[in-house]
PDB file of N, CA and C in Angstrom:
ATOM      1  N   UNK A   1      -5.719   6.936   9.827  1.00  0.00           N
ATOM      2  CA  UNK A   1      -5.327   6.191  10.994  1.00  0.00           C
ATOM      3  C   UNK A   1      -5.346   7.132  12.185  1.00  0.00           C
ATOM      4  N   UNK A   2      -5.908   6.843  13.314  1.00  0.00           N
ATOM      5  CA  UNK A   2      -5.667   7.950  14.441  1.00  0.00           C
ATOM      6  C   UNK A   2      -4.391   7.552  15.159  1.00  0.00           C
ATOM      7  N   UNK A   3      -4.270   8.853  15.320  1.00  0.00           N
ATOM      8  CA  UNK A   3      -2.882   9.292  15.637  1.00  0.00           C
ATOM      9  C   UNK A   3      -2.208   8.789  16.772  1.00  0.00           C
ATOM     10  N   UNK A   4      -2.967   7.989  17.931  1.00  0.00           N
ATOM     11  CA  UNK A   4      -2.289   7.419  18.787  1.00  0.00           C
ATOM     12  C   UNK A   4      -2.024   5.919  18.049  1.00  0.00           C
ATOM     13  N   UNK A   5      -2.180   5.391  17.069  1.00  0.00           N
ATOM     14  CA  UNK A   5      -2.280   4.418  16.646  1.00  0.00           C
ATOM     15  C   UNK A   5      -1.044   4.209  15.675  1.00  0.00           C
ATOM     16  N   UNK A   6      -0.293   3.079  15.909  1.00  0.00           N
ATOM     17  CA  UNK A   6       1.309   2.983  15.820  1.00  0.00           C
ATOM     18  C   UNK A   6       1.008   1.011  15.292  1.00  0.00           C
ATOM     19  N   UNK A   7       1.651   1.249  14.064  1.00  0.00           N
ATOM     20  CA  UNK A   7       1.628  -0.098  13.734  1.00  0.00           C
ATOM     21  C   UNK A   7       3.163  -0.556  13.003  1.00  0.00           C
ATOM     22  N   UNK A   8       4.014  -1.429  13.910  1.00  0.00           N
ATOM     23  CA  UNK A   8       4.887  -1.998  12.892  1.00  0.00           C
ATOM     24  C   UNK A   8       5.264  -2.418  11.967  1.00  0.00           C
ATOM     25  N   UNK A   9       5.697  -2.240  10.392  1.00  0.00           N
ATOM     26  CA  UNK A   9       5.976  -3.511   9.470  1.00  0.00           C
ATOM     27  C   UNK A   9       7.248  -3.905   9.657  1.00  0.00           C
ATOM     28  N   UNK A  10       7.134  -4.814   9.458  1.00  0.00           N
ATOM     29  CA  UNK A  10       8.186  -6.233   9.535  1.00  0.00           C
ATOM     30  C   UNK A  10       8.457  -6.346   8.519  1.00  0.00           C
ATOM     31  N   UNK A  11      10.107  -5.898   7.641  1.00  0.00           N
ATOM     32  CA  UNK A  11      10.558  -5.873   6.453  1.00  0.00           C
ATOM     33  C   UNK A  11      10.690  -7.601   6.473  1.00  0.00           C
ATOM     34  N   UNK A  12      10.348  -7.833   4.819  1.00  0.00           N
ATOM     35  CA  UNK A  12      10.603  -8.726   3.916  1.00  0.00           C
ATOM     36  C   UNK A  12      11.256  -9.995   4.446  1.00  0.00           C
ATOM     37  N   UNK A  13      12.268  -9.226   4.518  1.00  0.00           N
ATOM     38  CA  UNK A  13      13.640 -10.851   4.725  1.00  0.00           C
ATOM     39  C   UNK A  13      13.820 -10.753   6.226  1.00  0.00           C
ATOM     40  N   UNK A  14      12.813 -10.165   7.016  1.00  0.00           N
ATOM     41  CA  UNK A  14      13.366 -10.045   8.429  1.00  0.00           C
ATOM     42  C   UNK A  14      14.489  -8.908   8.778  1.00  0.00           C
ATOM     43  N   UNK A  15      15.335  -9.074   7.948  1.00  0.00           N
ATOM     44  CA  UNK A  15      17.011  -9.219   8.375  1.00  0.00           C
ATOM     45  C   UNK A  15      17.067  -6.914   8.791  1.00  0.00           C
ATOM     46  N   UNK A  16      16.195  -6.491   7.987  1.00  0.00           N
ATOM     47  CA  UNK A  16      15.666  -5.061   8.429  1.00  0.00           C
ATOM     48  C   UNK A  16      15.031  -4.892   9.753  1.00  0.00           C
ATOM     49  N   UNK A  17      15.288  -3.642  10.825  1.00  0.00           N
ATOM     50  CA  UNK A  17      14.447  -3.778  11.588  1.00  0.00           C
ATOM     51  C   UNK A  17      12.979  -2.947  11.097  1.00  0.00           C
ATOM     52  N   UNK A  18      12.098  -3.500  11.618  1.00  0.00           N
ATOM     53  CA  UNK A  18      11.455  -3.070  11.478  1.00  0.00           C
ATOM     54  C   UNK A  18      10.909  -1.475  11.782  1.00  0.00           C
ATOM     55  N   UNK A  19       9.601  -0.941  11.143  1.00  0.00           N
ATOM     56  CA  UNK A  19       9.593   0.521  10.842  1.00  0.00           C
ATOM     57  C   UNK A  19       8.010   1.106  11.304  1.00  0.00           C
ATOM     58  N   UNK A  20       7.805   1.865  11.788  1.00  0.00           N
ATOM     59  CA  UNK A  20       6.262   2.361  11.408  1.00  0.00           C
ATOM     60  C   UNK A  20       5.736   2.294  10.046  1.00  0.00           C
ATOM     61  N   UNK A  21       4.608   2.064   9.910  1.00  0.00           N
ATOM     62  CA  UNK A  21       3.861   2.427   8.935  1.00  0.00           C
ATOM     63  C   UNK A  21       3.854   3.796   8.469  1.00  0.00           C
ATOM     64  N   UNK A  22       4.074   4.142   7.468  1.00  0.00           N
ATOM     65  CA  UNK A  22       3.840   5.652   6.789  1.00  0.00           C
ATOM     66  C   UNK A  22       2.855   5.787   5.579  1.00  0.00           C
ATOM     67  N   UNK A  23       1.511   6.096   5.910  1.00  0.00           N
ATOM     68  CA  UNK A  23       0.745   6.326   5.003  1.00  0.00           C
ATOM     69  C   UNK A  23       1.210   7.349   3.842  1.00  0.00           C
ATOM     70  N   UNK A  24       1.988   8.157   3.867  1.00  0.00           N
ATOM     71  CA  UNK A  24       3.074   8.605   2.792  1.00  0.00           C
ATOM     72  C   UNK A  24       3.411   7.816   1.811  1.00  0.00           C
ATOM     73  N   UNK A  25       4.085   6.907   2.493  1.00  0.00           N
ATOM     74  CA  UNK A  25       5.417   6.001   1.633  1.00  0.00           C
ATOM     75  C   UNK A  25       3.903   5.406   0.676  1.00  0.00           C
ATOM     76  N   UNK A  26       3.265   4.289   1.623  1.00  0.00           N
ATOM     77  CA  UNK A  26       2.099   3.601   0.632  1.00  0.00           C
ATOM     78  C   UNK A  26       1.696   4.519  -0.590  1.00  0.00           C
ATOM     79  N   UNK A  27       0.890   5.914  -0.344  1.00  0.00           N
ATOM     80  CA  UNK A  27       0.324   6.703  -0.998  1.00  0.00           C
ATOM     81  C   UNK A  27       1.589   7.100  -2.069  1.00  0.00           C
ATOM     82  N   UNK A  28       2.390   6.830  -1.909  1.00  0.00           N
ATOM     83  CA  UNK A  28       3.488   7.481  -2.984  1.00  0.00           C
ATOM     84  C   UNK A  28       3.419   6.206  -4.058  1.00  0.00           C
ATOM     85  N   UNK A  29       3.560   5.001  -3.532  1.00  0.00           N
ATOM     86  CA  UNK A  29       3.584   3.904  -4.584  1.00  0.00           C
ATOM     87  C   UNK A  29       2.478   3.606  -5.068  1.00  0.00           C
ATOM     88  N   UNK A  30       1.458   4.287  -4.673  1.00  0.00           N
ATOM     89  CA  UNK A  30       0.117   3.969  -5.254  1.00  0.00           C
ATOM     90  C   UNK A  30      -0.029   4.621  -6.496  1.00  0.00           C
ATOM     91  N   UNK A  31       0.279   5.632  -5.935  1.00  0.00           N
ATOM     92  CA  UNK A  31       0.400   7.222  -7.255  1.00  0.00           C
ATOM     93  C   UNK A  31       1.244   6.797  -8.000  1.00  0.00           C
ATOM     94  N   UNK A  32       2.525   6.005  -7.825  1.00  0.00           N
ATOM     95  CA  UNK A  32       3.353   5.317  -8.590  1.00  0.00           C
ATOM     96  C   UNK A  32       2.882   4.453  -9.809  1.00  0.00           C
ATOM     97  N   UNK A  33       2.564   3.559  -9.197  1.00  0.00           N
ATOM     98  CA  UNK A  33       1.766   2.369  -9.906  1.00  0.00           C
ATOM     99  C   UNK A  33       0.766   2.865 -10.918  1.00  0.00           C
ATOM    100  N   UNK A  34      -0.361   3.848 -10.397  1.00  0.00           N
ATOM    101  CA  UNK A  34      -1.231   4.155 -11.284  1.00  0.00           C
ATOM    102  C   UNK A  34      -0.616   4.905 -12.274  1.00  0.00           C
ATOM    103  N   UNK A  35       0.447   5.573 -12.242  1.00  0.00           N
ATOM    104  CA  UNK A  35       1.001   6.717 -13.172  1.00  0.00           C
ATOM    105  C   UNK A  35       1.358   5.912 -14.319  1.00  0.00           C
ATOM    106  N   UNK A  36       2.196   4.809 -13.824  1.00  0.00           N
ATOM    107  CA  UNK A  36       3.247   3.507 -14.905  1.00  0.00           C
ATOM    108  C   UNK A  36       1.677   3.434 -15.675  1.00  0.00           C
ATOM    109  N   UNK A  37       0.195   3.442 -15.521  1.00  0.00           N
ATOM    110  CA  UNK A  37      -0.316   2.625 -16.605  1.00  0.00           C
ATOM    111  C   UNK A  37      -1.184   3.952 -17.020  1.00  0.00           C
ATOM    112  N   UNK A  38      -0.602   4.933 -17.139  1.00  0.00           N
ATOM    113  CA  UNK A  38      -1.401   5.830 -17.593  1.00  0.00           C
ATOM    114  C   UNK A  38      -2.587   6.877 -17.337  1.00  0.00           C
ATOM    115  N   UNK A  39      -2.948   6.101 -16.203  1.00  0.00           N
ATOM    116  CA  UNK A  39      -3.810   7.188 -15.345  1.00  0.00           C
ATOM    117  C   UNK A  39      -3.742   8.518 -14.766  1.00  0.00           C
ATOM    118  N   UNK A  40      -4.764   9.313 -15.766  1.00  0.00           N
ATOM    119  CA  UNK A  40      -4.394  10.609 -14.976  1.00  0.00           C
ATOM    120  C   UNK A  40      -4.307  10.852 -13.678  1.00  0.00           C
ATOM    121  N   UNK A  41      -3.217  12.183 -13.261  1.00  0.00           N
ATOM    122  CA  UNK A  41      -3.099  12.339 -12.135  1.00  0.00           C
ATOM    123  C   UNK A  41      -3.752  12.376 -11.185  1.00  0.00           C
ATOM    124  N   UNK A  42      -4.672  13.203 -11.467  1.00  0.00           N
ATOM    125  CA  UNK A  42      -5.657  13.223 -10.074  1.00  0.00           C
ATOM    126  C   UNK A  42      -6.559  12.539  -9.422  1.00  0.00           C
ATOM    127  N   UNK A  43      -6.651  11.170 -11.235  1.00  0.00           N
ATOM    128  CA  UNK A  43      -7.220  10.037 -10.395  1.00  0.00           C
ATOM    129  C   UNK A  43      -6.397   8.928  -9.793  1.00  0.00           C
ATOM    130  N   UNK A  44      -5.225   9.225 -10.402  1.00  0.00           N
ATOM    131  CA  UNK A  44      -3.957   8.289  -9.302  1.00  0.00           C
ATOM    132  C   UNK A  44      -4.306   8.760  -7.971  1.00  0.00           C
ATOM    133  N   UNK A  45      -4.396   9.794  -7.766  1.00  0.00           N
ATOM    134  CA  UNK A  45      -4.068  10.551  -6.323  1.00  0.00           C
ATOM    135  C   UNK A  45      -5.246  10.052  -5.734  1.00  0.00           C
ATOM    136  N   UNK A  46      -6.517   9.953  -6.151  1.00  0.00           N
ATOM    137  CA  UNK A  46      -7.778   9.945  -5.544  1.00  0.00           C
ATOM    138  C   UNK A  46      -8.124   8.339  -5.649  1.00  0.00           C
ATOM    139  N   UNK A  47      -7.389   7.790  -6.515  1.00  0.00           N
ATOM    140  CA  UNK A  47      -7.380   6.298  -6.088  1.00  0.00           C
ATOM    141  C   UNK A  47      -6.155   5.549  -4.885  1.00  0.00           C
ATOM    142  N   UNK A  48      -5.438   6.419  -5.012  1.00  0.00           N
ATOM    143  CA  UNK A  48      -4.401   5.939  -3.839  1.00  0.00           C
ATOM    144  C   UNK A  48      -4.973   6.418  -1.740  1.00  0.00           C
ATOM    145  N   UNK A  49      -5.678   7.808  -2.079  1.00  0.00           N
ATOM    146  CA  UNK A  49      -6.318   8.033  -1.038  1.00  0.00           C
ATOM    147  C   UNK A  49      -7.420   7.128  -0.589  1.00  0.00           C
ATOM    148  N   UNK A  50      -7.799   6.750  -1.280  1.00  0.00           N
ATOM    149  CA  UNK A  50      -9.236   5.118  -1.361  1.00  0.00           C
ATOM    150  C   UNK A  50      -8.694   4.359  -0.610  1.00  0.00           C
ATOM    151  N   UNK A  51      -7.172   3.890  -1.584  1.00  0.00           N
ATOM    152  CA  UNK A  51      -6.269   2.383  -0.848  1.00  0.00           C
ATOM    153  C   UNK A  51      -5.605   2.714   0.381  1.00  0.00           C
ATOM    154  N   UNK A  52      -5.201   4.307   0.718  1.00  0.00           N
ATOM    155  CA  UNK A  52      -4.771   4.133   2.166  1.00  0.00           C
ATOM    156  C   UNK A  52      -5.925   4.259   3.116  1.00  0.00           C
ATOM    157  N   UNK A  53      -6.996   4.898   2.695  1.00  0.00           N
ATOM    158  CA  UNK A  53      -7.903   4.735   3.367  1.00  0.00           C
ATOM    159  C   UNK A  53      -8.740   3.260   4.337  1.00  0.00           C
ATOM    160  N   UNK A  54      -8.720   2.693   3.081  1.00  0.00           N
ATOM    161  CA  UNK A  54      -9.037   1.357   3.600  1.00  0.00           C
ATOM    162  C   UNK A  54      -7.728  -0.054   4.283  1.00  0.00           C
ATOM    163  N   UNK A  55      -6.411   0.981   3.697  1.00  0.00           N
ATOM    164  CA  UNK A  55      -5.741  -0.147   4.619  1.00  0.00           C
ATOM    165  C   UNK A  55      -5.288  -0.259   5.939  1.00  0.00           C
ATOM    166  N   UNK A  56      -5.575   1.594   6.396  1.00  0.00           N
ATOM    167  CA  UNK A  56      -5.796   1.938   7.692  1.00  0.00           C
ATOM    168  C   UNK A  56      -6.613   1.435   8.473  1.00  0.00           C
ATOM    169  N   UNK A  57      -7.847   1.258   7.680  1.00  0.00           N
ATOM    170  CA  UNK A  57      -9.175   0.182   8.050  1.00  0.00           C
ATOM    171  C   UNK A  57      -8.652  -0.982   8.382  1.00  0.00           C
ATOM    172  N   UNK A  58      -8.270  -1.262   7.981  1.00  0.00           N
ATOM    173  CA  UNK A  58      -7.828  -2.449   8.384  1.00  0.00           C
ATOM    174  C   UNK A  58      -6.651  -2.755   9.434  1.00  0.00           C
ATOM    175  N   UNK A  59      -5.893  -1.642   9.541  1.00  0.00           N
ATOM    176  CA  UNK A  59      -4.608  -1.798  10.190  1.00  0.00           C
ATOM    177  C   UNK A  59      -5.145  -1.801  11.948  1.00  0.00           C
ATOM    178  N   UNK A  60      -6.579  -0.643  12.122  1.00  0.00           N
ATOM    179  CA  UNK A  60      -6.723  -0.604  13.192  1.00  0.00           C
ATOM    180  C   UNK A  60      -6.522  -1.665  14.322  1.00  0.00           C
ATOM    181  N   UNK A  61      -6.704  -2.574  13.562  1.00  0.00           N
ATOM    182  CA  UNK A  61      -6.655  -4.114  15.053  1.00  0.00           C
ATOM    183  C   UNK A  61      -5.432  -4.161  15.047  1.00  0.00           C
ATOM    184  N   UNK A  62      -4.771  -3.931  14.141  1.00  0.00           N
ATOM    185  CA  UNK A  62      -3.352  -4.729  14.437  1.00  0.00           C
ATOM    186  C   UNK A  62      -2.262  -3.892  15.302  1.00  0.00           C
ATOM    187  N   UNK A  63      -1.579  -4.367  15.687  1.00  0.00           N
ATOM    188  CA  UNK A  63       0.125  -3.834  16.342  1.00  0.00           C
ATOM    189  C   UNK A  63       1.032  -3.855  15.366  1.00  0.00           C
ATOM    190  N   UNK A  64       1.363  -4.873  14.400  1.00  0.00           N
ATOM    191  CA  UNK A  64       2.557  -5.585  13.916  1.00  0.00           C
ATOM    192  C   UNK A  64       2.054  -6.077  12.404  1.00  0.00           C
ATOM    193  N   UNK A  65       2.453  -5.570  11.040  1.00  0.00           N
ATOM    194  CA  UNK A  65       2.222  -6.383  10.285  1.00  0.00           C
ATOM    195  C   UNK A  65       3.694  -6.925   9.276  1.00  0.00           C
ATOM    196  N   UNK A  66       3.804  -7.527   8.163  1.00  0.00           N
ATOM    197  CA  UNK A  66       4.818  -7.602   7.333  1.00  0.00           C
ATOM    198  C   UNK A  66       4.377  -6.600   6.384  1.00  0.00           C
ATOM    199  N   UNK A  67       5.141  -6.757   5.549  1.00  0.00           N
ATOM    200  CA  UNK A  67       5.329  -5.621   4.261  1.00  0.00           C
ATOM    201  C   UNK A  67       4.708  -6.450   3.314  1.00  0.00           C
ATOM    202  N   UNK A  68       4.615  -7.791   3.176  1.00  0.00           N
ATOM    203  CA  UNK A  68       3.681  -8.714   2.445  1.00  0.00           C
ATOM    204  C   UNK A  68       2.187  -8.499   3.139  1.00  0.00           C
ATOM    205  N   UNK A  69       1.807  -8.580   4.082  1.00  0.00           N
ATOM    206  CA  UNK A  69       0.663  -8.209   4.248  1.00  0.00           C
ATOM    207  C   UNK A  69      -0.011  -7.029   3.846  1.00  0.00           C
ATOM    208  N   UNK A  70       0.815  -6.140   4.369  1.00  0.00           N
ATOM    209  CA  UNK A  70       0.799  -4.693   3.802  1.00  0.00           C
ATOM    210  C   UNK A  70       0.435  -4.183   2.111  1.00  0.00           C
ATOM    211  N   UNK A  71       1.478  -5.390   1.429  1.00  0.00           N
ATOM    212  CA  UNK A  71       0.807  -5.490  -0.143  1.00  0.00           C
ATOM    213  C   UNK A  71      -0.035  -6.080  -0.561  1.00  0.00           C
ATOM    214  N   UNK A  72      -0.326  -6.955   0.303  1.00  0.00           N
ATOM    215  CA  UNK A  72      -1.339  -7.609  -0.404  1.00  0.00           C
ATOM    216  C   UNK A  72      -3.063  -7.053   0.305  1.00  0.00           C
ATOM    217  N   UNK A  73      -2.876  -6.755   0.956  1.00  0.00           N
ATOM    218  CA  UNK A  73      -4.265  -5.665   1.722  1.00  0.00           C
ATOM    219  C   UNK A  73      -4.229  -4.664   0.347  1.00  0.00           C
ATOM    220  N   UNK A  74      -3.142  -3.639   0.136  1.00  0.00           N
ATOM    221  CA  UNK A  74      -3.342  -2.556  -0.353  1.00  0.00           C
ATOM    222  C   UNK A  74      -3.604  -3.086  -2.104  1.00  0.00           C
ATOM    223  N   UNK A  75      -3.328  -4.373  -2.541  1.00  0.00           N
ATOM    224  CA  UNK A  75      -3.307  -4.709  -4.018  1.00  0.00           C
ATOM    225  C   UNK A  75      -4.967  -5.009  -4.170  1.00  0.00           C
ATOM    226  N   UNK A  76      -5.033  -5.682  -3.206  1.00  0.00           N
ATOM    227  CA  UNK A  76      -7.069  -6.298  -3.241  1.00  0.00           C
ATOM    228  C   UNK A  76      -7.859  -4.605  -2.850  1.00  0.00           C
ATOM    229  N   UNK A  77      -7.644  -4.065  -2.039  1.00  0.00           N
ATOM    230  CA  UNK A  77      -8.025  -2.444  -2.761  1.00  0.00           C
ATOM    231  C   UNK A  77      -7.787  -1.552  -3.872  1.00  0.00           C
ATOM    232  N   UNK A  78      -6.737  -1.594  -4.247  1.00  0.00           N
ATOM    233  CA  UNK A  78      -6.357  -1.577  -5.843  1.00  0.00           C
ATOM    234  C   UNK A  78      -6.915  -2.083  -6.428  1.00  0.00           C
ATOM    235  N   UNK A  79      -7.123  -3.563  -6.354  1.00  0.00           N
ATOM    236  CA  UNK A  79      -7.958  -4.061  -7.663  1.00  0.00           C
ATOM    237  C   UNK A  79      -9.291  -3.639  -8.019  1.00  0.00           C
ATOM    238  N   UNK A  80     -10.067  -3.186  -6.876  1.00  0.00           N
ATOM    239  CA  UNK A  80     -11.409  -2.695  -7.084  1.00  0.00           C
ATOM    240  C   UNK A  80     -11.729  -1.090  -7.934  1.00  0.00           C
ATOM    241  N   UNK A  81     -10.449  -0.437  -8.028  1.00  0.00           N
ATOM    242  CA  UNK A  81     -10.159   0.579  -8.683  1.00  0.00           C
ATOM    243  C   UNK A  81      -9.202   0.754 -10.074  1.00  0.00           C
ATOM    244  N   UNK A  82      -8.474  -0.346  -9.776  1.00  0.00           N
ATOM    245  CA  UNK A  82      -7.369   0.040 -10.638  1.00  0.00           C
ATOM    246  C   UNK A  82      -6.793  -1.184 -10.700  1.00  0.00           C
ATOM    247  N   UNK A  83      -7.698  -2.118 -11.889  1.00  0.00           N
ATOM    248  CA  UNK A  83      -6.964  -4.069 -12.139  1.00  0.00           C
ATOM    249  C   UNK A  83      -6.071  -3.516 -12.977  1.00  0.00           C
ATOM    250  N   UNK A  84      -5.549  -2.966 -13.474  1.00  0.00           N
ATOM    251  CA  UNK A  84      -4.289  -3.052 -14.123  1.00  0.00           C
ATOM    252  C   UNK A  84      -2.969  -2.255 -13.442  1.00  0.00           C
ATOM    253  N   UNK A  85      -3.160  -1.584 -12.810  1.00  0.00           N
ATOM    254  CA  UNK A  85      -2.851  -0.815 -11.543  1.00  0.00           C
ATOM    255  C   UNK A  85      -2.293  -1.966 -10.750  1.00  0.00           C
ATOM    256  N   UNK A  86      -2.858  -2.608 -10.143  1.00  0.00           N
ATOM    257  CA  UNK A  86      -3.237  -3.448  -8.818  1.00  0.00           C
ATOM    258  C   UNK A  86      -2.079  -4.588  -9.877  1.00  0.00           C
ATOM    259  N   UNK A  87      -2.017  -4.939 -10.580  1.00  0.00           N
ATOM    260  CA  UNK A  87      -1.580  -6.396 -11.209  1.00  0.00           C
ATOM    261  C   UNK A  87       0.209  -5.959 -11.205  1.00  0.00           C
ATOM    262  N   UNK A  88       0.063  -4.939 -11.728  1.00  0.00           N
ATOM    263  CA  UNK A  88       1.757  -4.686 -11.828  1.00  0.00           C
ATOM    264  C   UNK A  88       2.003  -4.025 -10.108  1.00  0.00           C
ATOM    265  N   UNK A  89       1.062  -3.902  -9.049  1.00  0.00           N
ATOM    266  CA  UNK A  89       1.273  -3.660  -7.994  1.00  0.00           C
ATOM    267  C   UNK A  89       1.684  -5.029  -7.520  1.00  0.00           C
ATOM    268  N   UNK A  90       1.272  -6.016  -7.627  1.00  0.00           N
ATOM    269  CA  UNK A  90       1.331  -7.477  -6.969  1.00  0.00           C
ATOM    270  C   UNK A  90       2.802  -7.860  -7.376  1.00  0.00           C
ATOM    271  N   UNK A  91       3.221  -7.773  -8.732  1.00  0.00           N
ATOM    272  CA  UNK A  91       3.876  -8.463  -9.422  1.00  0.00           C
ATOM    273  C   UNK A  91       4.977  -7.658  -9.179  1.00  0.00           C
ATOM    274  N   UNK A  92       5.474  -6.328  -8.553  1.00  0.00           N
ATOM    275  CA  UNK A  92       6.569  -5.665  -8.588  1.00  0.00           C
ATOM    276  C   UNK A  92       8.069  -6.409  -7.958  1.00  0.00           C
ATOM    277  N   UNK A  93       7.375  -6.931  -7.635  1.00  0.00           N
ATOM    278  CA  UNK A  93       8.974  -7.897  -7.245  1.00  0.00           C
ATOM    279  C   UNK A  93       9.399  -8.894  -8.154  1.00  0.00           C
ATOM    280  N   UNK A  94       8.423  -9.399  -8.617  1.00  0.00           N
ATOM    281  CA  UNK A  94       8.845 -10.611  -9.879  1.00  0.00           C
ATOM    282  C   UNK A  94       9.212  -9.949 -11.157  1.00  0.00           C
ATOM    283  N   UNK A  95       8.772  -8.506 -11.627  1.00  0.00           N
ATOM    284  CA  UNK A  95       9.056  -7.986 -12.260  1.00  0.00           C
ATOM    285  C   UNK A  95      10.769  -7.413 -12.589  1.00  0.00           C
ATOM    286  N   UNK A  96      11.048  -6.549 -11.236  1.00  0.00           N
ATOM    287  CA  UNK A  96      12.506  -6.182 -11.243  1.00  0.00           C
ATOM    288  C   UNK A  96      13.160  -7.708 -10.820  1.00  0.00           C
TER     289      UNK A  96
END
């Protein structure tokens, strides 16, 4: 993402204020997700750099997104790398 480039998410229930985007935080749950199904490390890491890659791509137009948008951009890049990855990525809320 270039660096003058500042995008809001809009937590969940609203009732949070909202936060910058941190390509960190994403990249941490990516590496997360892939780890839960077994994937070695370094291709967690090198598949999570893919998904922030491209959700930056995408973020460029925007100002403002939700945290549902946010997952569901970064799960349909997941899936092209990592469908089993990507499935317990979607489902993490219905899960806990």
């Amino acid at each position: 993402m270039k660096p003058n480039l500042s995008v809001d998410v809009v937590k969940r229930s609203g009732k949070r204020p909202t936060e910058p985007f941190k390509r960190e935080k994403l990249q941490a749950s990516i590496v997360a997700v892939c780890l839960s199904t077994r994937t070695p490390e370094g291709q967690a890491e090198i598949t999570a750099r893919y998904v922030c890659d491209a959700v930056e791509c995408w973020l460029e137009k925007r100002q403002e997104i939700t945290s549902q948008d946010l997952r569901l951009i970064a799960a349909k890049n997941l899936k092209n790398q990592n469908p089993e990855a990507a499935y317990l990525y979607e489902q993490h809320r219905i899960i806990i």
